[in-house]
Protein backbone atom coordinates (compact mmCIF):
# COMPACT_ATOMS: atom_id res chain seq x y z
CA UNK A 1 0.00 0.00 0.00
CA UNK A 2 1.24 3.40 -0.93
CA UNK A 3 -0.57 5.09 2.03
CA UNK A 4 2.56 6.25 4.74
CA UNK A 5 0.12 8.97 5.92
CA UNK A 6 -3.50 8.84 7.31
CA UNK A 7 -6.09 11.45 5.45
CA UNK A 8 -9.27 12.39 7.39
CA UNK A 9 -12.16 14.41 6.44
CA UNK A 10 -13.58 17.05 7.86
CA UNK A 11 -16.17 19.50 6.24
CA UNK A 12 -14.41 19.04 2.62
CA UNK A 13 -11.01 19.36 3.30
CA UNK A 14 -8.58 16.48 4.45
CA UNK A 15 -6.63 17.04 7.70
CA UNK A 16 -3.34 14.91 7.35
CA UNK A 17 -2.18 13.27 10.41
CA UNK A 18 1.50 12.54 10.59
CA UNK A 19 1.42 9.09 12.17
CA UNK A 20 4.47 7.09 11.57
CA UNK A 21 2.92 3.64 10.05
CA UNK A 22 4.14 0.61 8.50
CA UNK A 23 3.59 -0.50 4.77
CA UNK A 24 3.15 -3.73 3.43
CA UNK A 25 6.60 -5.27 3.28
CA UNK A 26 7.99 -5.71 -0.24
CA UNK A 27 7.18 -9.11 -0.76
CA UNK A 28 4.88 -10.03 2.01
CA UNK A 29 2.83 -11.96 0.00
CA UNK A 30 4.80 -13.21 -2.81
CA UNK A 31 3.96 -17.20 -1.53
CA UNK A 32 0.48 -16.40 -2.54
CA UNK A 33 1.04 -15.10 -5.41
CA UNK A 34 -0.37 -17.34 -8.67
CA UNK A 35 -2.43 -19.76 -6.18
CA UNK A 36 -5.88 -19.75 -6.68
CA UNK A 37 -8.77 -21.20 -4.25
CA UNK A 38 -8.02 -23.48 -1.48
CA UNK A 39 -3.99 -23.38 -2.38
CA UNK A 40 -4.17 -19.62 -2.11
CA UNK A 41 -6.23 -19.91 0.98
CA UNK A 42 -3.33 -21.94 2.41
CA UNK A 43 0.05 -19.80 1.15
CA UNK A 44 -2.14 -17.16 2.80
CA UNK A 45 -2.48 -18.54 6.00
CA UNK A 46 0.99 -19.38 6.00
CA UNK A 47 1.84 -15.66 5.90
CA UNK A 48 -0.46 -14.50 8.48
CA UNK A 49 0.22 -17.72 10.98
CA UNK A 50 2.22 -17.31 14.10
CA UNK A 51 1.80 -13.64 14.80
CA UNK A 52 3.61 -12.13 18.15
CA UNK A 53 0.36 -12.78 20.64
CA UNK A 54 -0.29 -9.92 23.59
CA UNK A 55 -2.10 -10.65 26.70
CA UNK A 56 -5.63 -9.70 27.11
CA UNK A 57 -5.22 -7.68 30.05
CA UNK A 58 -2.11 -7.19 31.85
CA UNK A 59 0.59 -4.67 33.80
CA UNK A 60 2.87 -4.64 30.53
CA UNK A 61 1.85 -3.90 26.88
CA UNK A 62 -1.62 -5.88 26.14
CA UNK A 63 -4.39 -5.68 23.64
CA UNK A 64 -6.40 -2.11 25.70
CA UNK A 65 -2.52 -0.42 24.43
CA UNK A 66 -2.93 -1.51 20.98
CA UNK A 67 -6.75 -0.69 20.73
CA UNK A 68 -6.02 2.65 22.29
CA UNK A 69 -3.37 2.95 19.21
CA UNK A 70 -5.27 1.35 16.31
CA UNK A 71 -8.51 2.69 17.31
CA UNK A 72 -7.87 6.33 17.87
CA UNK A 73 -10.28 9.06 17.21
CA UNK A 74 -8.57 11.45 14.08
CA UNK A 75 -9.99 14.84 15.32
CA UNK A 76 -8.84 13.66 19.02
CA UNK A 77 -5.92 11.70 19.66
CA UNK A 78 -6.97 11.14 23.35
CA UNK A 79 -10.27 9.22 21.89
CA UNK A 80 -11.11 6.21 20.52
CA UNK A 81 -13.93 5.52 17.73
CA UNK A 82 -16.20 2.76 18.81
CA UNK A 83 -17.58 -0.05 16.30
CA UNK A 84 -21.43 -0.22 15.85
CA UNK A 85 -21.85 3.52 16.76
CA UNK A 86 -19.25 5.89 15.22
CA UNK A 87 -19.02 7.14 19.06
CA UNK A 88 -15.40 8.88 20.20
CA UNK A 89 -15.15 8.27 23.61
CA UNK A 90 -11.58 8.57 26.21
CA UNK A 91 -9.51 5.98 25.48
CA UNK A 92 -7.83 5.95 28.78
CA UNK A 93 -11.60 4.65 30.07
CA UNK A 94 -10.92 1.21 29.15
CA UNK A 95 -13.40 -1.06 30.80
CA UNK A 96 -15.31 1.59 32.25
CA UNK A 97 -16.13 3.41 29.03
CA UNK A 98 -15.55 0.93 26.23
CA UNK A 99 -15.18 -2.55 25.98
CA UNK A 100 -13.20 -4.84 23.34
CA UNK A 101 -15.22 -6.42 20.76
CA UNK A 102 -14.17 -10.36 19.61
CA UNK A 103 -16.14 -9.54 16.20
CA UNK A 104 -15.83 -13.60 16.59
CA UNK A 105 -16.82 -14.62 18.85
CA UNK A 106 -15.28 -16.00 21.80
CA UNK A 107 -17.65 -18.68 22.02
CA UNK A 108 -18.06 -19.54 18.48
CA UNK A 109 -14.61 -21.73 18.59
CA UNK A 110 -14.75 -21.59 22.54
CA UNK A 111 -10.96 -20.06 22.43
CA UNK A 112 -11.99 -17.14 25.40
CA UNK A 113 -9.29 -14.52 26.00
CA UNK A 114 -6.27 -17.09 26.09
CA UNK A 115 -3.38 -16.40 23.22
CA UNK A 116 -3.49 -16.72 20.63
CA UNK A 117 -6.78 -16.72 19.10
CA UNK A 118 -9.01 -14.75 22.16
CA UNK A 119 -6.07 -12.03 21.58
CA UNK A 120 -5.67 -11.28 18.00
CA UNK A 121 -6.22 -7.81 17.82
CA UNK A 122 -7.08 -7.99 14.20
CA UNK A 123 -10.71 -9.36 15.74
CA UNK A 124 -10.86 -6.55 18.45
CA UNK A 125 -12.61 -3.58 18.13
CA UNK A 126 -12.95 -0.68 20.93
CA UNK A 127 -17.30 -1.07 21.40
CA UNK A 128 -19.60 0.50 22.96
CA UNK A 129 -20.97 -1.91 26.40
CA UNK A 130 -24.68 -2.07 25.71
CA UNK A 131 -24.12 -2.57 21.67
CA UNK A 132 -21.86 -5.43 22.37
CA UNK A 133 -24.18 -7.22 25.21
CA UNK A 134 -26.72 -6.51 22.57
CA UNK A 135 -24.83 -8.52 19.95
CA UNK A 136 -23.72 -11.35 21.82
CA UNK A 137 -22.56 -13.49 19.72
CA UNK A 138 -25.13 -13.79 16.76
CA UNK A 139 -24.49 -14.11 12.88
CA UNK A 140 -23.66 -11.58 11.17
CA UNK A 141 -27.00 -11.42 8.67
CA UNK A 142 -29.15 -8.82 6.93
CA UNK A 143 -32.55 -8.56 9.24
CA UNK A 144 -35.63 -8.08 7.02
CA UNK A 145 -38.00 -9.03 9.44
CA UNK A 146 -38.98 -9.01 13.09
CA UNK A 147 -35.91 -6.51 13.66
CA UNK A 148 -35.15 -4.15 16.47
CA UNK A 149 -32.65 -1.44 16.24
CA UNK A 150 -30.18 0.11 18.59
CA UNK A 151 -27.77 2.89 16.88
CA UNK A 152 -28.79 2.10 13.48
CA UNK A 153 -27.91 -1.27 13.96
CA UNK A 154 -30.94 -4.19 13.55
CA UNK A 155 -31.27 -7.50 15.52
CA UNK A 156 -33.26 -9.98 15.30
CA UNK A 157 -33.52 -12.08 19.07
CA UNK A 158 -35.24 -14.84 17.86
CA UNK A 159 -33.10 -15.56 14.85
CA UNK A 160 -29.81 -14.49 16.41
CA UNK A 161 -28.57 -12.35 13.56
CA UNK A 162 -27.01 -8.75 13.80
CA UNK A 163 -26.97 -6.14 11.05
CA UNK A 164 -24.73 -3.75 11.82
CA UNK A 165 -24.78 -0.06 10.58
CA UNK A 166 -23.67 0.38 6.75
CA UNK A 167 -20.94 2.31 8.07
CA UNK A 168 -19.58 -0.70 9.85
CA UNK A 169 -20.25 -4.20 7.48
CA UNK A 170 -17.38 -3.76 5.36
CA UNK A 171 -15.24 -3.58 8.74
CA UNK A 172 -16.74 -6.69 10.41
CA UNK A 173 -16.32 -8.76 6.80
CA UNK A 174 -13.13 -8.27 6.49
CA UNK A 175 -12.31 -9.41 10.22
CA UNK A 176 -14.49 -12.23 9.65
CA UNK A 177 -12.62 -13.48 6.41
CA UNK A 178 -9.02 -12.93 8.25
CA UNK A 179 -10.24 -14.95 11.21
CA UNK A 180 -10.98 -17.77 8.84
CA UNK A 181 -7.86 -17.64 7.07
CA UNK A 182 -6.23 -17.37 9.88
CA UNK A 183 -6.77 -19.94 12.14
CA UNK A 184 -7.04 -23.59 10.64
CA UNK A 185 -6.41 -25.65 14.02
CA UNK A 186 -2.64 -26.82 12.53
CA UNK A 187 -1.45 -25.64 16.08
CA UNK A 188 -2.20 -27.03 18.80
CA UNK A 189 -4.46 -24.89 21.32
CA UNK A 190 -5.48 -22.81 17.84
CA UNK A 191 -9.21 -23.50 16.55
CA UNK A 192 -10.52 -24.51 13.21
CA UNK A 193 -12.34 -21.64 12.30
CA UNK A 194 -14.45 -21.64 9.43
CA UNK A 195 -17.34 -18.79 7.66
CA UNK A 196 -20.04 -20.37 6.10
CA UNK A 197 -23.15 -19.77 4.56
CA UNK A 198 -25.98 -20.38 6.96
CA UNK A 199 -26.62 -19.69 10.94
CA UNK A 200 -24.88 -21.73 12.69
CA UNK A 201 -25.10 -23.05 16.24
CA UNK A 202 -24.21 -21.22 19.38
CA UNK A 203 -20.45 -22.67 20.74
CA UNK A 204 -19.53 -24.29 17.05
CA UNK A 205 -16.39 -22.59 15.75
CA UNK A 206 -18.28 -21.44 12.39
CA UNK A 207 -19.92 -17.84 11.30
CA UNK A 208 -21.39 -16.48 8.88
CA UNK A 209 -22.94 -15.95 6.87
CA UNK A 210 -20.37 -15.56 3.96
CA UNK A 211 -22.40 -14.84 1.01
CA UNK A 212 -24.19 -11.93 3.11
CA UNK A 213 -20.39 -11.16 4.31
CA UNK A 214 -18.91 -11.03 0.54
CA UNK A 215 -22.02 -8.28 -0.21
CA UNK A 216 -21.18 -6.10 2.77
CA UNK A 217 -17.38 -6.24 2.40
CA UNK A 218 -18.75 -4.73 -1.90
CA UNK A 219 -20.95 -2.19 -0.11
CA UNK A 220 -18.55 -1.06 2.42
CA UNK A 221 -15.04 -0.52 0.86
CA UNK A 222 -11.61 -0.51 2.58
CA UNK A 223 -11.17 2.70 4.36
CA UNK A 224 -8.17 4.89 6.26
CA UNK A 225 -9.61 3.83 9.40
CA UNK A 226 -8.56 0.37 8.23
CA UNK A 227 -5.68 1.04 6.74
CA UNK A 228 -4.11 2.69 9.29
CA UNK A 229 -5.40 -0.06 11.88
CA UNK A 230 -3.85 -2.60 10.22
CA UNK A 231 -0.80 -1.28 9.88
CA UNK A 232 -0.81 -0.26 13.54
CA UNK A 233 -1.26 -3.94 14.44
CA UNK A 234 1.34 -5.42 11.96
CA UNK A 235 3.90 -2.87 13.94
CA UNK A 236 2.87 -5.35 17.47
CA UNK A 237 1.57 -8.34 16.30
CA UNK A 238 4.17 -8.72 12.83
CA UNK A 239 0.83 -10.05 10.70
CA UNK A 240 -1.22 -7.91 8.99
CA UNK A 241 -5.25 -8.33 7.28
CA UNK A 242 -4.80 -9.39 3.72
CA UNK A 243 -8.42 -8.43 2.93
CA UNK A 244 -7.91 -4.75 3.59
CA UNK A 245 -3.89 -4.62 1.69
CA UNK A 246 -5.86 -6.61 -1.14
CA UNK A 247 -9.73 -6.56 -1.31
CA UNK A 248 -9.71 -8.41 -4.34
CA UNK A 249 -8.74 -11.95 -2.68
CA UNK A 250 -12.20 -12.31 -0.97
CA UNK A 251 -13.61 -13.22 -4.58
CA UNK A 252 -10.80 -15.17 -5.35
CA UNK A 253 -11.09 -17.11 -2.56
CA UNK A 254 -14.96 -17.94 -1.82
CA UNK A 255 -16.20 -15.90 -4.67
CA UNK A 256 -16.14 -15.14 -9.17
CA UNK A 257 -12.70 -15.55 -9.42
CA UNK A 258 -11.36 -18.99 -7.37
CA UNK A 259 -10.66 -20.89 -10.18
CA UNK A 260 -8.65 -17.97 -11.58
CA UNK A 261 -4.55 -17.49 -9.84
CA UNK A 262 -3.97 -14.51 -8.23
CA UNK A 263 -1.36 -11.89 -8.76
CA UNK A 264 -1.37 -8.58 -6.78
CA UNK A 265 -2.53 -5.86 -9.51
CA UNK A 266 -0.94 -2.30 -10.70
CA UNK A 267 1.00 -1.06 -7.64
CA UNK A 268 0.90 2.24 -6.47
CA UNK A 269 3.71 2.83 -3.84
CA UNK A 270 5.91 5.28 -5.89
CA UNK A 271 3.00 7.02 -6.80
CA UNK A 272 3.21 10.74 -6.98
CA UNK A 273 -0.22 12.44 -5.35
CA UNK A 274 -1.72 15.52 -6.06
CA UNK A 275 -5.31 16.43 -5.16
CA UNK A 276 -5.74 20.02 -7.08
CA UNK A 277 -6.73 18.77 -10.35
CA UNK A 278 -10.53 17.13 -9.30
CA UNK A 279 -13.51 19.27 -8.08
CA UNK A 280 -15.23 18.34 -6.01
CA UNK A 281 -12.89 15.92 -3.68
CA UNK A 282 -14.85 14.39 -2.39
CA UNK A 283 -16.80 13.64 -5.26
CA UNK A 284 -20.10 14.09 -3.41
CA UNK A 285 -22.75 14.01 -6.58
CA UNK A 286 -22.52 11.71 -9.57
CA UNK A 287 -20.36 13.40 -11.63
CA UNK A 288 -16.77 15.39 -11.09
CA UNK A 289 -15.14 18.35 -13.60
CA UNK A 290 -11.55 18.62 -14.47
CA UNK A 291 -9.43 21.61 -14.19
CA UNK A 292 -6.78 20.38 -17.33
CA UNK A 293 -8.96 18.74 -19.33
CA UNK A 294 -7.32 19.44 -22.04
CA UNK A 295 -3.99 18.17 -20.87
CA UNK A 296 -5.08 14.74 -20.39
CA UNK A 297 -6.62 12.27 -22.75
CA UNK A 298 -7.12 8.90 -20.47
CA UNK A 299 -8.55 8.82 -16.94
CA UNK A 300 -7.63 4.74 -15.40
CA UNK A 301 -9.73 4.29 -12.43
CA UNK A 302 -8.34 2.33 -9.49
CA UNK A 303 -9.69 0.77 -5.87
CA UNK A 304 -7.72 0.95 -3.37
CA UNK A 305 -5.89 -2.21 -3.85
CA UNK A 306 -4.29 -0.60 -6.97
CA UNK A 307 -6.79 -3.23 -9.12
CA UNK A 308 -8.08 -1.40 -12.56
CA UNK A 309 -11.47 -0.58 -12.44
CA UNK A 310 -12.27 1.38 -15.23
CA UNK A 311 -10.82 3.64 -18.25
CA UNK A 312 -12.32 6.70 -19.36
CA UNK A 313 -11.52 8.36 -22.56
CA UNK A 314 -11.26 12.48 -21.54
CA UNK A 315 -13.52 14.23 -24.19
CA UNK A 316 -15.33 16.77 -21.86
CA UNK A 317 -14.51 19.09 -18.51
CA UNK A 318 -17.03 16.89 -16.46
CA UNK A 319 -16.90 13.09 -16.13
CA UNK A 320 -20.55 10.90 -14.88
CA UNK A 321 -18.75 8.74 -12.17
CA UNK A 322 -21.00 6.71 -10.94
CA UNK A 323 -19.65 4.23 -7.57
CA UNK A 324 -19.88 2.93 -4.17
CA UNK A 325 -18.82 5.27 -1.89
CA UNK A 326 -14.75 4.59 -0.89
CA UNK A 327 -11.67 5.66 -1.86
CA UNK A 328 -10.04 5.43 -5.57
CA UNK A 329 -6.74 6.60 -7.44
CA UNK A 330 -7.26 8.66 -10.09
CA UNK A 331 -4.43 8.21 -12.76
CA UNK A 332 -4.76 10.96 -15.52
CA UNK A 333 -2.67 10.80 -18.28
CA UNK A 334 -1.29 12.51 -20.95
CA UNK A 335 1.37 12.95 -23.75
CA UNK A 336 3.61 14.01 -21.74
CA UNK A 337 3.40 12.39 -18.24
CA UNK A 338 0.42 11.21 -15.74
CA UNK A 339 -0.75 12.47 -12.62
CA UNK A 340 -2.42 10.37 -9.59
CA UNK A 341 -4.98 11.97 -7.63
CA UNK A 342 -6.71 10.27 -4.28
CA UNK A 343 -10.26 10.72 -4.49
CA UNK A 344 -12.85 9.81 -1.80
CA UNK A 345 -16.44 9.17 -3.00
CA UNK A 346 -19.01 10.04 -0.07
């Protein structure tokens, strides 16, 4: 990832905060590279396996100092953001003001708080008390019926499923699909963990559901919140979340694409940014104008894994762009050079 720098927004301009992060390693995940399905699955669990585990609570450096880290609060670096409610509350009021979210469940592999699995951070998120006593530890399933609703996020009791706010689904799919990868019961003490595609039963070490979990992690693109968490946790725990450095391997691995190998697509970490040249950023209607038009003749659309998306032809000033909300890399081009330009869609 070419992101060394966290961008926020507020009102419509981006406040830069100068964290010092990690990037993705060159060659981190060259042994996945070319594997496809269940072998990719595998080279990929390979990578991620054996983090550095913290203790759940201690005197020394646990999982409340990461979360305090990887979940702080942009506009208030004494904060942390909470997951299911968008609140910023102290950070320094662990246990009193927040609590730590397994968004899998302890008891859905029965692994608790003991190391490894009960401590990966990359399946803890700072929550809000009531919203995660409210949760327990139910599916993860759009509720259509029969739903009640606590900070825009629906239950259903009797069914056990949680629908968490749109804000939030991309988040929790992406922890759900590095939980799978990650823990295949190879070790001993380590549980088989596995997503599938119905409800399963309290205390069995599956969740789901997946195909519900592959729409929301589509709806919800990778964000900086993510980015910058994962790279906070790859600086304690020395593994990072595949599925938010490269979006595209959900699909390759349970969805269009698993008979296909895959290769990581067009980097981006030289890239050169400049955000002048698009109005508005963020693109906030369905279309965006361009201050050189006339400079540039091809517009190549990126996600933020650096996969191609789309290729516009430049003819006229303003461009119908059309897309989930997210962030994208603009790469304009013309005769003479190209330009890349990160654009957030709202």
């Amino acid at each position: 990832m070419f992101f060394g720098f966290r961008f926020f927004l507020i009102g419509n301009f981006f406040l830069v905060s100068f964290f010092a992060v990690s990037q993705v390693p060159d060659g981190y995940y060259s042994l996945a590279e070319g594997k496809s399905d269940q072998e990719l699955k595998s080279a990929l669990h390979e990578i991620i396996d054996d983090h550095v585990p913290f203790p759940y609570s201690s005197s020394f450096k646990d999982t409340w100092n990461i979360l305090r880290e990887s979940d702080i609060d942009p506009q208030n670096s004494d904060n942390v953001i909470l997951l299911y409610t968008g609140e910023s509350v102290n950070g320094a009021q662990e246990s009193s003001g927040w609590n730590r979210e397994h968004v899998w469940p302890r008891s859905r592999g029965d692994f608790g708080t003991s190391l490894p699995t009960g401590t990966d951070v990359h399946n803890l998120r700072a929550c809000n008390w009531s919203v995660n006593s409210t949760r327990s530890n139910y599916t993860y399933e759009d509720c259509n019926s029969g739903c009640e609703n606590t900070w825009d996020n629906k239950y259903n009791s009797s069914l056990r499923i949680f629908e968490p706010r749109d804000e939030d689904k991309g988040d929790v799919a992406r922890i759900i699909f590095y939980m799978d990868v990650r823990y295949e019961g190879d070790i001993s003490g380590e549980p088989d963990l596995e997503m599938i595609d119905d409800i399963p039963q309290s205390g069995e070490p599956y969740h789901g559901v997946r195909t519900t979990l592959l729409n929301w992690h589509k709806q919800d693109p990778v964000d900086d919140f993510e980015i910058y968490r994962n790279n906070i946790i790859f600086q304690s725990q020395e593994n990072r979340n595949p599925f938010i450095d490269h979006p595209d391997l959900a699909d390759y691995i349970w969805g269009e694409y698993q008979q296909e190998p895959w290769n990581p697509t067009a980097t981006l970490n030289e890239i050169t940014l400049n955000q002048n040249e698009i109005f508005p950023n963020p693109i906030t209607r369905n279309s965006f104008s361009l201050k050189s038009s006339d400079k540039f003749h091809t517009l190549m659309i990126f996600d933020i894994s650096g996969k191609i998306i789309d290729e516009v032809q430049i003819i006229e000033e303003t461009i119908d762009f059309i897309k989930p909300k997210g962030i994208y890399i603009f790469r304009l081009i013309s005769n003479e050079n190209q330009l890349n330009i990160k654009v957030l869609v709202k």
